[in-house]
N, C-alpha and C. Protein backbone atom coordinates (compact mmCIF):
# COMPACT_ATOMS: atom_id res chain seq x y z
N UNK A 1 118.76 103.04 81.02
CA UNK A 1 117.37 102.60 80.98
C UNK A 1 116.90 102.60 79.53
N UNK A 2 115.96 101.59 79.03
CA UNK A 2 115.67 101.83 77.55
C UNK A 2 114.19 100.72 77.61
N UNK A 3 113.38 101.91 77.25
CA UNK A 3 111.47 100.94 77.08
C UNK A 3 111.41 99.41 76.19
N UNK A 4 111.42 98.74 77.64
CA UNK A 4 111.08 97.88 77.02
C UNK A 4 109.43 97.30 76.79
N UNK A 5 108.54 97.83 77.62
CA UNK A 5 107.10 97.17 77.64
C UNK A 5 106.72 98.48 77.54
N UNK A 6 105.22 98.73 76.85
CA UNK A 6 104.56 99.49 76.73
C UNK A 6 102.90 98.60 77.14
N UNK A 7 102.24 98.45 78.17
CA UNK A 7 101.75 96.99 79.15
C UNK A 7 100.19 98.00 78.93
N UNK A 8 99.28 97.65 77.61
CA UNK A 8 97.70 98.42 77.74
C UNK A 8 96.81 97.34 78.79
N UNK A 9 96.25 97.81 79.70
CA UNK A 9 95.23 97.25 80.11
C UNK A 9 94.22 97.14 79.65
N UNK A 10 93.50 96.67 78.73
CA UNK A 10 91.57 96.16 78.35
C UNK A 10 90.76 95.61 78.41
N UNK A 11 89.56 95.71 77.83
CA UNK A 11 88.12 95.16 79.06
C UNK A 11 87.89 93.89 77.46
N UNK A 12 88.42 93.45 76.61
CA UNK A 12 88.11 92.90 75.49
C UNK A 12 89.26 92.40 74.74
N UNK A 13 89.38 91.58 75.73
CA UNK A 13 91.01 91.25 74.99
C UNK A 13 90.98 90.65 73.29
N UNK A 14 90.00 90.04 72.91
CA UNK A 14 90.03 89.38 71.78
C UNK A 14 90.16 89.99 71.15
N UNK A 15 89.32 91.41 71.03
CA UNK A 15 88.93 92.72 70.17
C UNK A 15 89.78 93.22 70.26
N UNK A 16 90.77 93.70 71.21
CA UNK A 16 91.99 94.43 71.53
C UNK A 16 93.14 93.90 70.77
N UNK A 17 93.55 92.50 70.57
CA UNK A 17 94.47 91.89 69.58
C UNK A 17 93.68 92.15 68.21
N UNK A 18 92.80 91.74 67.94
CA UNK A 18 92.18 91.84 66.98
C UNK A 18 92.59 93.22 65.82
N UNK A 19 92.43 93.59 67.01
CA UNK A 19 92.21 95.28 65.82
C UNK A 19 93.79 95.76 66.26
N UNK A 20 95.15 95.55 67.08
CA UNK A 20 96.46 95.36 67.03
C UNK A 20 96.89 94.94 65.80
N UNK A 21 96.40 93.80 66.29
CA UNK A 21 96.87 92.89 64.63
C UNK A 21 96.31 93.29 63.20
N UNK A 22 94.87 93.42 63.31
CA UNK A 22 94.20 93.19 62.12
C UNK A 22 93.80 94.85 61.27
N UNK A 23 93.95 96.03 62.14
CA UNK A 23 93.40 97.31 61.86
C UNK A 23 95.08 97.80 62.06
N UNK A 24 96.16 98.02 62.43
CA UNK A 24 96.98 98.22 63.00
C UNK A 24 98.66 97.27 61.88
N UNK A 25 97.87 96.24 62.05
CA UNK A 25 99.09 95.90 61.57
C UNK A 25 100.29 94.90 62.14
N UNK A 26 100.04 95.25 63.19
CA UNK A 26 101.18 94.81 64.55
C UNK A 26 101.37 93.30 64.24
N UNK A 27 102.89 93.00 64.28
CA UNK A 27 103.29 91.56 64.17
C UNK A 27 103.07 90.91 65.57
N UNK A 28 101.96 89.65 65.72
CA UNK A 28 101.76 88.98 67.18
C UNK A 28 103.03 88.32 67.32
N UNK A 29 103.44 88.32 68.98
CA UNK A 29 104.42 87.67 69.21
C UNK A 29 104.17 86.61 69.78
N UNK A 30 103.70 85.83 70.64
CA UNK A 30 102.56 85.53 71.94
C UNK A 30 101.27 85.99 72.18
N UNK A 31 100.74 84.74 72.46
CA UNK A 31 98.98 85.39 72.83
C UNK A 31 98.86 84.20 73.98
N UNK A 32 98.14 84.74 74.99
CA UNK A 32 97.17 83.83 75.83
C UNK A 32 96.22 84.35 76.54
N UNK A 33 95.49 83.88 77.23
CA UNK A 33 94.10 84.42 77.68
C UNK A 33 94.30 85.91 78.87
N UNK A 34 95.91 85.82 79.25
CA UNK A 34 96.31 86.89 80.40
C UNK A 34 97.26 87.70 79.92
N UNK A 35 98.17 87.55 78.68
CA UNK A 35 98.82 88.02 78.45
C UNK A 35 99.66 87.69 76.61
N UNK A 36 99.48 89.19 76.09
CA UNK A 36 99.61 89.05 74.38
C UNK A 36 100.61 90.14 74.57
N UNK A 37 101.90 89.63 73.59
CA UNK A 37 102.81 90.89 73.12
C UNK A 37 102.71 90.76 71.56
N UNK A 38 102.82 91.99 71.26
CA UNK A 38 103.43 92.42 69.68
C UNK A 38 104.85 92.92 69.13
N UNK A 39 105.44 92.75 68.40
CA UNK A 39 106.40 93.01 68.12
C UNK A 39 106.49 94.53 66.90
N UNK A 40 106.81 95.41 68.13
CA UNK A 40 107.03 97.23 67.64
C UNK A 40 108.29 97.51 67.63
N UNK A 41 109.54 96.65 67.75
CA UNK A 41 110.98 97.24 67.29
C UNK A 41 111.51 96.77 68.47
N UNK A 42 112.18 97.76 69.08
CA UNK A 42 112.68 97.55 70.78
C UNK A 42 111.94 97.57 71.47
N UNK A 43 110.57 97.77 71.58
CA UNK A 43 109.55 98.45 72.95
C UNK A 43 108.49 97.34 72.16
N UNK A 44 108.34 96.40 73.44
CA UNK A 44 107.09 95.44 72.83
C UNK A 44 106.18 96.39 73.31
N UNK A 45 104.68 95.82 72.84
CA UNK A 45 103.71 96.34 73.00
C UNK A 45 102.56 94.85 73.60
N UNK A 46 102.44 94.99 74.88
CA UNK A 46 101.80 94.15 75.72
C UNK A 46 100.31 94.40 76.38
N UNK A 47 99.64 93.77 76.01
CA UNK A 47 97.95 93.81 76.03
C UNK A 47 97.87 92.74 77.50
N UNK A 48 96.65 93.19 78.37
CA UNK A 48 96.68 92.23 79.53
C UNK A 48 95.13 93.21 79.98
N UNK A 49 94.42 91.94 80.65
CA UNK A 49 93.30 92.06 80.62
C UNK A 49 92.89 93.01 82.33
N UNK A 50 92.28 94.13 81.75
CA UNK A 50 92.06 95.05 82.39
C UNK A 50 91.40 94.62 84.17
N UNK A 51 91.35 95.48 85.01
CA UNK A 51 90.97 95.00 86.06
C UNK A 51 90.96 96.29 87.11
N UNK A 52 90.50 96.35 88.64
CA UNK A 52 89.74 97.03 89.64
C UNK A 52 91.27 97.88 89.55
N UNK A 53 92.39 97.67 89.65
CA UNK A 53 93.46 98.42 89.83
C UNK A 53 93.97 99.04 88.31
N UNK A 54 93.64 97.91 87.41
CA UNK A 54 94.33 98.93 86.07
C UNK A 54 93.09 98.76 85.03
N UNK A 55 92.18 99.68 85.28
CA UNK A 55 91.13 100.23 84.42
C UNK A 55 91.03 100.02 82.96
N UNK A 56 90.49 99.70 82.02
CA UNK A 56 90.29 99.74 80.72
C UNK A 56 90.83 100.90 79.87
N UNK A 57 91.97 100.69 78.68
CA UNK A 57 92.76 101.90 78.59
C UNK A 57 93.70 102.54 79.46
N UNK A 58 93.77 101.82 80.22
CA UNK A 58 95.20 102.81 81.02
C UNK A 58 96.42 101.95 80.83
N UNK A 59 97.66 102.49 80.96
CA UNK A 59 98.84 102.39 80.18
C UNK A 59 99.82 101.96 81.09
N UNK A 60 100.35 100.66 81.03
CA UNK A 60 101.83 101.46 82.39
C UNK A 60 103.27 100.39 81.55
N UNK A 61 103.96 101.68 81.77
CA UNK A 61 105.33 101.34 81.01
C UNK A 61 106.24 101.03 81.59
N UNK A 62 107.20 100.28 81.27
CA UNK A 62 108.42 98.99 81.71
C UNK A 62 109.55 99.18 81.06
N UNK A 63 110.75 99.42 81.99
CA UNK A 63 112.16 99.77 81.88
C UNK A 63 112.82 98.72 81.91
N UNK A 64 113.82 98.94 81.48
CA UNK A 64 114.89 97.91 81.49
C UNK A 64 116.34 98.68 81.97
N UNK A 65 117.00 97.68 82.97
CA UNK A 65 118.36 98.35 83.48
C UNK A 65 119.35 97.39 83.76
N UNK A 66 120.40 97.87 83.50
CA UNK A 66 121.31 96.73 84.02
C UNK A 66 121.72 96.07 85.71
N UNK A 67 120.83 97.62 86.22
CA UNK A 67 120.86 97.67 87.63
C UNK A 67 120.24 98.07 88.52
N UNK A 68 119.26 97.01 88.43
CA UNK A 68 117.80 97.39 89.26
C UNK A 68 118.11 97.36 90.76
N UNK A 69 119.05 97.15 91.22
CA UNK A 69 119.36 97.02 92.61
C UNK A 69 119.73 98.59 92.59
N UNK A 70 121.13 98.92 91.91
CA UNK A 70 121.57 99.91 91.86
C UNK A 70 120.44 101.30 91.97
N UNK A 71 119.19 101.19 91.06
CA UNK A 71 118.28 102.05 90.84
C UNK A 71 117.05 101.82 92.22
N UNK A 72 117.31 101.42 92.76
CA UNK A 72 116.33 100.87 93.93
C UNK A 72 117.44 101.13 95.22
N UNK A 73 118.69 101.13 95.22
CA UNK A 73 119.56 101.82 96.45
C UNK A 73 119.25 103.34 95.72
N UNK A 74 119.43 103.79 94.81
CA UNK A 74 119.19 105.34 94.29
C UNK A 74 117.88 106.29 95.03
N UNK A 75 116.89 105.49 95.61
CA UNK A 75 115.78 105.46 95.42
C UNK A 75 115.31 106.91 96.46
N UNK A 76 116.21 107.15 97.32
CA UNK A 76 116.07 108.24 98.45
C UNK A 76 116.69 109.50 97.74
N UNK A 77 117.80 109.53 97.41
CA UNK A 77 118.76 110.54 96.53
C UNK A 77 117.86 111.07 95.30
N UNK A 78 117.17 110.16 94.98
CA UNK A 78 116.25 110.61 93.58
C UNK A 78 115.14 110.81 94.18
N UNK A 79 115.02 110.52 95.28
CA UNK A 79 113.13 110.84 95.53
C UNK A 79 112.21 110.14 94.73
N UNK A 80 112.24 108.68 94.71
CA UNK A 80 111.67 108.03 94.06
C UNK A 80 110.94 107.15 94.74
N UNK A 81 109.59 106.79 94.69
CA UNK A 81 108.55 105.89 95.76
C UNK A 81 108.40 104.12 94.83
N UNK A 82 108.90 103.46 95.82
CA UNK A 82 109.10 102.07 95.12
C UNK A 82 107.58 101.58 95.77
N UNK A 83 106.51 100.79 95.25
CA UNK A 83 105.39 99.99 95.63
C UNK A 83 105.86 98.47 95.42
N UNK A 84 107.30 97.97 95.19
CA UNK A 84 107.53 96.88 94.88
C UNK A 84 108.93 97.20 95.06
N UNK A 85 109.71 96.45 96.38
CA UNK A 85 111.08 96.46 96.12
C UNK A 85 111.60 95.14 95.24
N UNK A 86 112.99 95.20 94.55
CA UNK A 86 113.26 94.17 93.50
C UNK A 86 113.12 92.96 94.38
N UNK A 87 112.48 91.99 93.24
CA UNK A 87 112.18 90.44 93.52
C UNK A 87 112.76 89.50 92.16
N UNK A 88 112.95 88.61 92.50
CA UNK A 88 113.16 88.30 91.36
C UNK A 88 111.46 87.59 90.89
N UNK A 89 110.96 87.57 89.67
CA UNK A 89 109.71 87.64 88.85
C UNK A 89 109.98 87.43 87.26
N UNK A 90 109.16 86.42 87.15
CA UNK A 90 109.18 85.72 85.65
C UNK A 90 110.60 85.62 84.76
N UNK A 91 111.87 85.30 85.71
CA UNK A 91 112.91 84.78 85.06
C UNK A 91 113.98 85.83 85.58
N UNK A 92 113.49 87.26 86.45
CA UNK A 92 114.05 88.34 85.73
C UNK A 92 114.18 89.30 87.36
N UNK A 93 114.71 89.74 87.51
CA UNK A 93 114.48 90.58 88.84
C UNK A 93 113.58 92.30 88.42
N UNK A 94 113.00 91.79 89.17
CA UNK A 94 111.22 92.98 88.80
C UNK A 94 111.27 93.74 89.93
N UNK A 95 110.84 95.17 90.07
CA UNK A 95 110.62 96.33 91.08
C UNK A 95 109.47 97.35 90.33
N UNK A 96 108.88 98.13 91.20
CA UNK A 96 107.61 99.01 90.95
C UNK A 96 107.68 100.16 91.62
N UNK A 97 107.60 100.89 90.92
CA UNK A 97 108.32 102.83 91.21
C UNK A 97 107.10 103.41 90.80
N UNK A 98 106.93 104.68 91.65
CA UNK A 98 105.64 105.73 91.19
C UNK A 98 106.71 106.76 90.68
N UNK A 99 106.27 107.22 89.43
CA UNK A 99 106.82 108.46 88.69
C UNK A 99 106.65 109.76 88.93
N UNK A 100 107.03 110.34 88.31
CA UNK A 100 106.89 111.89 89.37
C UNK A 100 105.54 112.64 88.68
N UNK A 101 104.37 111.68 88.03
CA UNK A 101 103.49 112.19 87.99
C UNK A 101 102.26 110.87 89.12
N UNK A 102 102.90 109.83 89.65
CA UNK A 102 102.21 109.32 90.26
C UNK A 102 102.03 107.56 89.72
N UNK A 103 102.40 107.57 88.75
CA UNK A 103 101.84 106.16 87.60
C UNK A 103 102.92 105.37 87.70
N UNK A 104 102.35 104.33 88.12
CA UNK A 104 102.93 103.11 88.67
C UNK A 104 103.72 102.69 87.14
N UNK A 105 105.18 102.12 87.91
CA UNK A 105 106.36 101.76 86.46
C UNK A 105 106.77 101.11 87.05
N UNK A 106 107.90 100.09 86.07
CA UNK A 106 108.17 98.81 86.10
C UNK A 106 109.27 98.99 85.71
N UNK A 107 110.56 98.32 86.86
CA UNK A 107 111.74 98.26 86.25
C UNK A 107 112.32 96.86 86.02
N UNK A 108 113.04 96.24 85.14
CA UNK A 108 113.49 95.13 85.08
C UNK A 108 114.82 95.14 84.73
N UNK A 109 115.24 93.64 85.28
CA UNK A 109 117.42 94.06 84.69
C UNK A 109 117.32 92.53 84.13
């Protein structure tokens, strides 16, 4: 597994790139009205406009695996709660796991 999204939810998206880019530093990679990444090394850093389920400021982070099936048959043995079994989603086969503090995560292969 190795971070690939670090996904902020905010109530001001313009202001939110804004001060990424402009107070911060952050090289833009993509921007559009639903969805902006920056380029932070290996772990993008992805801005997306806040909402009733992911609040202003709250955080949710995105894995990468070679074997999201594999980690989704794991899923009883590890005691792990999937809210999304794998689909394939935006090019890529996508699944949604609660962590063992509760916070919804994102695996991708």
């Amino acid at each position: 597994m190795k971070l690939r999204y670090a996904i902020k939810f905010v109530a001001d998206l313009d202001k939110a790139i804004a001060f990424h880019r402009d107070v911060l530093g952050l090289k833009l990679r993509f921007q559009s009205p639903g969805w902006t990444e920056f380029d932070t090394g290996e772990t993008t850093l992805a801005l997306h406009p806040a909402s009733a389920d992911y609040p202003p400021g709250s955080v949710q982070l995105s894995f990468g695996t070679d074997d999201v099936e594999g980690f989704y048959a794991a899923r009883e043995k590890n005691g792990v709660t999937f809210t999304m079994p794998p689909a394939p989603l935006h090019g890529t086969t996508m699944s949604r796991f609660l962590d063992c503090e509760g916070a919804e995560t994102t695996v991708s292969g």
